[in-house]
C-alpha atoms as a PDB file:
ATOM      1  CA  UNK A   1    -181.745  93.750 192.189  1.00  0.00           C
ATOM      2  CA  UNK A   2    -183.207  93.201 188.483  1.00  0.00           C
ATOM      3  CA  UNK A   3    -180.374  91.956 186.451  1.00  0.00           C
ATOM      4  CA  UNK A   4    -181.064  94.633 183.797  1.00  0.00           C
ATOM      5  CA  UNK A   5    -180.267  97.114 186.807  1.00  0.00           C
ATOM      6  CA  UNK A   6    -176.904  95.722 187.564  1.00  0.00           C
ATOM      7  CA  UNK A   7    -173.868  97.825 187.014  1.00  0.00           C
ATOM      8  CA  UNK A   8    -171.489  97.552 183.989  1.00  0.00           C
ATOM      9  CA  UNK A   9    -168.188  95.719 184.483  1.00  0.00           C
ATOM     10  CA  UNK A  10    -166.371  99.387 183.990  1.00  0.00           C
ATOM     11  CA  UNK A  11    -168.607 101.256 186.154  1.00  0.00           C
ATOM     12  CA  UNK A  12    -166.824 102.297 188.961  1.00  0.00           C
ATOM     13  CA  UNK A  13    -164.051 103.848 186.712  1.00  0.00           C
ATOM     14  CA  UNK A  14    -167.255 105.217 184.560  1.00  0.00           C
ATOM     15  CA  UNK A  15    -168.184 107.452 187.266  1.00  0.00           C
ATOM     16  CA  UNK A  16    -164.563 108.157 188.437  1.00  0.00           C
ATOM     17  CA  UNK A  17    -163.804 109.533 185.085  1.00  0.00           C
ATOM     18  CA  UNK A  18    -167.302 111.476 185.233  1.00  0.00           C
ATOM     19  CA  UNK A  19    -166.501 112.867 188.033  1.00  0.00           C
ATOM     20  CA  UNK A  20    -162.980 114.162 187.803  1.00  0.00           C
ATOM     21  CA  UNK A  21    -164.782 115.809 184.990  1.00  0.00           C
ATOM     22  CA  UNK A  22    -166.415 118.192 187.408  1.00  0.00           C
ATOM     23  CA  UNK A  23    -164.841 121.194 188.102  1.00  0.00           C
ATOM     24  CA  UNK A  24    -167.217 121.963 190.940  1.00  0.00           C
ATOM     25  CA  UNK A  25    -165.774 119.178 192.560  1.00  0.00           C
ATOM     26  CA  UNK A  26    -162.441 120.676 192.192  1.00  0.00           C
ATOM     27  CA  UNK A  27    -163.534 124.113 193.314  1.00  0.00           C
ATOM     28  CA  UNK A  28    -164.900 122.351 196.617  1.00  0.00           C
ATOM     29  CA  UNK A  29    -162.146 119.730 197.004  1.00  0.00           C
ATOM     30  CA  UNK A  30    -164.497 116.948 197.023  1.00  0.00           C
ATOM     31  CA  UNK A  31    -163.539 113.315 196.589  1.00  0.00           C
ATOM     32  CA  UNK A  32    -164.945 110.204 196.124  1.00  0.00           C
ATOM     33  CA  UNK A  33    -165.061 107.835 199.496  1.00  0.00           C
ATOM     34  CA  UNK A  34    -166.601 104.572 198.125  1.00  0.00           C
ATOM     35  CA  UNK A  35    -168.642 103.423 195.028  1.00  0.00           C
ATOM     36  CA  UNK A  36    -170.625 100.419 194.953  1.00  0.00           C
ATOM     37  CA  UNK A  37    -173.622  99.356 192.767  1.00  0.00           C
ATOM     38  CA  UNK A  38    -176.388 101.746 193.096  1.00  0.00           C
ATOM     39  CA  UNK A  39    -174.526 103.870 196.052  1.00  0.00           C
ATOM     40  CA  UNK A  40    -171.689 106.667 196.286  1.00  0.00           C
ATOM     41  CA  UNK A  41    -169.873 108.405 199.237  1.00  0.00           C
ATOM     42  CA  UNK A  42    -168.390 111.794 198.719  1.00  0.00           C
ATOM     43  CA  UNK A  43    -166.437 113.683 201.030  1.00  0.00           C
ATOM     44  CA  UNK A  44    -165.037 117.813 201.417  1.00  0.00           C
ATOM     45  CA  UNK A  45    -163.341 119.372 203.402  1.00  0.00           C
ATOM     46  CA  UNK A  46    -164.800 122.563 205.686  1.00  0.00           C
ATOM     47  CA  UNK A  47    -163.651 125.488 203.708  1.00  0.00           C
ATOM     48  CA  UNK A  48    -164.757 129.077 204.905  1.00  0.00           C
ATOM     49  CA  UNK A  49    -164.896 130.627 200.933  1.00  0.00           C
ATOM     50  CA  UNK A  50    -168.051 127.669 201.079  1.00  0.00           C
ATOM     51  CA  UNK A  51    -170.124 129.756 203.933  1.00  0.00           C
ATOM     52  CA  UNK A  52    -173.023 131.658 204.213  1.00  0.00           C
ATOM     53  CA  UNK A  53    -172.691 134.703 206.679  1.00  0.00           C
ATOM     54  CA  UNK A  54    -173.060 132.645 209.529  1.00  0.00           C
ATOM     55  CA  UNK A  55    -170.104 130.363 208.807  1.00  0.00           C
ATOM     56  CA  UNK A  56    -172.074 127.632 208.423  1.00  0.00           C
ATOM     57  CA  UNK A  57    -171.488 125.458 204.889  1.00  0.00           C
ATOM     58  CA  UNK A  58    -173.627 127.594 202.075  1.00  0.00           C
ATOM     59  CA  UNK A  59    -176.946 125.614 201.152  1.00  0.00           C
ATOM     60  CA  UNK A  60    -175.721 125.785 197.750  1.00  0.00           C
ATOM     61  CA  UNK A  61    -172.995 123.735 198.399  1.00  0.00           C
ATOM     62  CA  UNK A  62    -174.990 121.010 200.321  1.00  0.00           C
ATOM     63  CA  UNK A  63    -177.592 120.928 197.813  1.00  0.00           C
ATOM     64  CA  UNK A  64    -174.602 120.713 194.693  1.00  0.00           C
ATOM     65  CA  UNK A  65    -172.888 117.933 197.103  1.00  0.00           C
ATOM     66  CA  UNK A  66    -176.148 115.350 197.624  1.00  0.00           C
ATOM     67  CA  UNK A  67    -177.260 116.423 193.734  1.00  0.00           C
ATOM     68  CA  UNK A  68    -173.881 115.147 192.765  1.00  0.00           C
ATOM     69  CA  UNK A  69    -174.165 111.634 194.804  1.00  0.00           C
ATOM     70  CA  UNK A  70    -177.573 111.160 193.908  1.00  0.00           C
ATOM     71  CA  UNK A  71    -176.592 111.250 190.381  1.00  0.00           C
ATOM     72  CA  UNK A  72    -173.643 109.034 190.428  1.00  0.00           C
ATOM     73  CA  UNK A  73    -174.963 106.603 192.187  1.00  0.00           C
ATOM     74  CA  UNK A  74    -177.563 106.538 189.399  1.00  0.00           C
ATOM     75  CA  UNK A  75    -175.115 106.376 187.096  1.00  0.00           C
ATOM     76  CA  UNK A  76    -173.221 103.297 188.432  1.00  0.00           C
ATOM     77  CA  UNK A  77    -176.150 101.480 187.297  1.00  0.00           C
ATOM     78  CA  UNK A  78    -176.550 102.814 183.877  1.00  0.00           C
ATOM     79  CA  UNK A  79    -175.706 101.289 180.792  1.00  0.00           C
ATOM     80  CA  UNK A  80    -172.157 102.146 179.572  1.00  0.00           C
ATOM     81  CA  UNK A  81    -173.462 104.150 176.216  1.00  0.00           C
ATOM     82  CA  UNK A  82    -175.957 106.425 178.958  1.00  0.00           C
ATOM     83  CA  UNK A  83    -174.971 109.796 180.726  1.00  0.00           C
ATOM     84  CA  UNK A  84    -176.638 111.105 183.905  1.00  0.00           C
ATOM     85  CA  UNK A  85    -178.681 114.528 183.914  1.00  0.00           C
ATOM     86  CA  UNK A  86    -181.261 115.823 187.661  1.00  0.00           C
ATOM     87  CA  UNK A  87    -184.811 115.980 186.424  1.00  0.00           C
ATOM     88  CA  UNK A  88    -185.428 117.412 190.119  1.00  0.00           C
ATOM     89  CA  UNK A  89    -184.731 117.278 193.955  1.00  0.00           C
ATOM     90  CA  UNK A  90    -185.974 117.818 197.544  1.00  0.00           C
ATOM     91  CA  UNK A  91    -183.645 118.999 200.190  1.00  0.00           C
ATOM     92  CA  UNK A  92    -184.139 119.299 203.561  1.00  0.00           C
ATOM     93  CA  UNK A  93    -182.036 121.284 205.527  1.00  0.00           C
ATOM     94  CA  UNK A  94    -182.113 120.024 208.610  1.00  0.00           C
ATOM     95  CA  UNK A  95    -179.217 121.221 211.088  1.00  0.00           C
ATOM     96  CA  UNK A  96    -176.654 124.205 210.089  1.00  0.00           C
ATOM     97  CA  UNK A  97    -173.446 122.673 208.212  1.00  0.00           C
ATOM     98  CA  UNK A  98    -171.148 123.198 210.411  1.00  0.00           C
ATOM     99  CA  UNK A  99    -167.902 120.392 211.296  1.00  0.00           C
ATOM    100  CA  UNK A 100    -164.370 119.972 209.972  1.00  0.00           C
ATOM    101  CA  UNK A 101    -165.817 117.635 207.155  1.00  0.00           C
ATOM    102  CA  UNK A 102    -168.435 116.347 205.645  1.00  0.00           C
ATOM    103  CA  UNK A 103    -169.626 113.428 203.855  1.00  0.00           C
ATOM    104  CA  UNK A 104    -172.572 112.917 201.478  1.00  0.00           C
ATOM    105  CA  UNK A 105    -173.778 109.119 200.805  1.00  0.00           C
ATOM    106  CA  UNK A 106    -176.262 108.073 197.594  1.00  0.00           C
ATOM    107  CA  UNK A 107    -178.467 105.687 197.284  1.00  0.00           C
ATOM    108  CA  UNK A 108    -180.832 104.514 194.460  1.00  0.00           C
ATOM    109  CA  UNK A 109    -184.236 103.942 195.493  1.00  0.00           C
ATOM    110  CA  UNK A 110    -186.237 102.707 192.712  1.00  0.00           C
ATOM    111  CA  UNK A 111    -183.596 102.182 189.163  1.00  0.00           C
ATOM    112  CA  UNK A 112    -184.971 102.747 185.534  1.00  0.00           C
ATOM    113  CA  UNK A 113    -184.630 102.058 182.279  1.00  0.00           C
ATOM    114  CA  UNK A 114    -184.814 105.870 181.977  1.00  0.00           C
ATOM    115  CA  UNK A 115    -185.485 107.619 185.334  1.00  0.00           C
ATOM    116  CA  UNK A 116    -183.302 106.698 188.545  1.00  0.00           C
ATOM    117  CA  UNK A 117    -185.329 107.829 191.889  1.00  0.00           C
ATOM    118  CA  UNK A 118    -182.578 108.176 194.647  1.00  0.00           C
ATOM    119  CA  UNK A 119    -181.943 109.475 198.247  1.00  0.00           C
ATOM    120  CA  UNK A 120    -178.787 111.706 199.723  1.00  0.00           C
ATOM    121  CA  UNK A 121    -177.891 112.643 203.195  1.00  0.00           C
ATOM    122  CA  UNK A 122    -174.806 114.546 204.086  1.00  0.00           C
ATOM    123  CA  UNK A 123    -173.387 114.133 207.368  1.00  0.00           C
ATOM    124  CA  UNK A 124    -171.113 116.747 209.122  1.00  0.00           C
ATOM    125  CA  UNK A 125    -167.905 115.171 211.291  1.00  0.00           C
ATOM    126  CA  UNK A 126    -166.378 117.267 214.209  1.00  0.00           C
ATOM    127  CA  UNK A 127    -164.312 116.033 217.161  1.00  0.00           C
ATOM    128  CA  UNK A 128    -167.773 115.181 218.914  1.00  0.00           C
ATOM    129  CA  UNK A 129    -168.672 112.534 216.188  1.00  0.00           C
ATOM    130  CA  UNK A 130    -171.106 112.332 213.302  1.00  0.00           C
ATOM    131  CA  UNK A 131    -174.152 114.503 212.521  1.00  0.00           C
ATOM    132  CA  UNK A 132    -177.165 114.391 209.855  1.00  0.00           C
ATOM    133  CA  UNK A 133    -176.809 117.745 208.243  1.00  0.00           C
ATOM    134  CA  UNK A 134    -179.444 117.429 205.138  1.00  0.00           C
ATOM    135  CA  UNK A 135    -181.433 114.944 203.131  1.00  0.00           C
ATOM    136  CA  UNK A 136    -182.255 114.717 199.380  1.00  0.00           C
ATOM    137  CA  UNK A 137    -184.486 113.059 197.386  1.00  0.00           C
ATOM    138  CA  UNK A 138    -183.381 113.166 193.679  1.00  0.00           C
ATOM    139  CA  UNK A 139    -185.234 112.193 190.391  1.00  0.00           C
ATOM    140  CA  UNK A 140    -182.494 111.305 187.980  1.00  0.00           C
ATOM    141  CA  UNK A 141    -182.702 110.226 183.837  1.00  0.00           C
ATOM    142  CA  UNK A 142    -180.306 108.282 181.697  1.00  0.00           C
ATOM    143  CA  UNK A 143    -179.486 110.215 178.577  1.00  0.00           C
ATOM    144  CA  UNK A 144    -178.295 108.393 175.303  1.00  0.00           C
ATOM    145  CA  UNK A 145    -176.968 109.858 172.013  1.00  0.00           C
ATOM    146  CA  UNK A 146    -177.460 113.487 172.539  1.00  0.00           C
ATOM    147  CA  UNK A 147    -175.319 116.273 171.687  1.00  0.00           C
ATOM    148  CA  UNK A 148    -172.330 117.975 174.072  1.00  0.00           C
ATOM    149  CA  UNK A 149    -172.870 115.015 176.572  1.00  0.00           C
ATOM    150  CA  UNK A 150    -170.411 112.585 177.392  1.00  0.00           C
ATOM    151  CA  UNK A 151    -170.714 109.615 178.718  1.00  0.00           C
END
């Protein structure tokens, strides 16, 4: 990796302070697995207040779960003095959200001075093992000295 895209000494308490920041994190009792340079795992819990009408895990919440690990693991590469903001992302749905948990991994693709392209997937667990629920491709920018953002 580019040595201008290597993480920060601080940044895996960077995004753990970002992050417990969230409170839609709280509302869906999400956690952080793992962080490593340019990479996140996130993890909730199957919680029926989070479905659709067919009990399966809202799209809404899939799509705010790989947003969220798309953007931090953009952020462990930023510079301390940058915050994280989406430009835009791709989901595909691609099997019902349905398991006891479920655990969404990001990835940076392609790091930036100023835009971060990065990939998600979310995985469901049951009793039977592991499944691909949904993929995401996210466009993600650093932003520096602007107001009501923290870093």
């Amino acid at each position: 990796m580019d040595s201008q895209f290597k993480p920060s000494a601080g940044y895996k308490e960077k995004v753990i302070e970002s992050f417990n920041r969230q409170g839609m994190m709280k509302t869906i009792n999400a956690s952080i697995i793992a962080i490593r340079p340019g990479e996140i795992e996130l993890a909730f819990p199957y919680q029926s207040n989070l479905t659709q009408q067919h009990g399966f895990i809202h799209a809404g919440i899939v799509s705010t779960m790989l947003d969220t690990a798309c953007g931090y693991a953009a952020f462990s590469l930023m510079p301390e003095n940058a915050a994280v903001l989406t430009i835009e992302f791709k989901v595909n749905l691609l099997s019902p959200a349905k398991g006891e948990r479920f655990q969404a991994v990001g990835k940076v693709k392609k790091p930036g001075k100023n835009i971060t392209v990065t990939e998600g997937e979310l995985f469901s667990y049951t009793e039977g093992g592991q499944k691909l629920v949904a993929t995401m491709i996210a466009t993600i920018m650093s932003v520096y000295d602007r107001d009501g953002i923290e870093y």
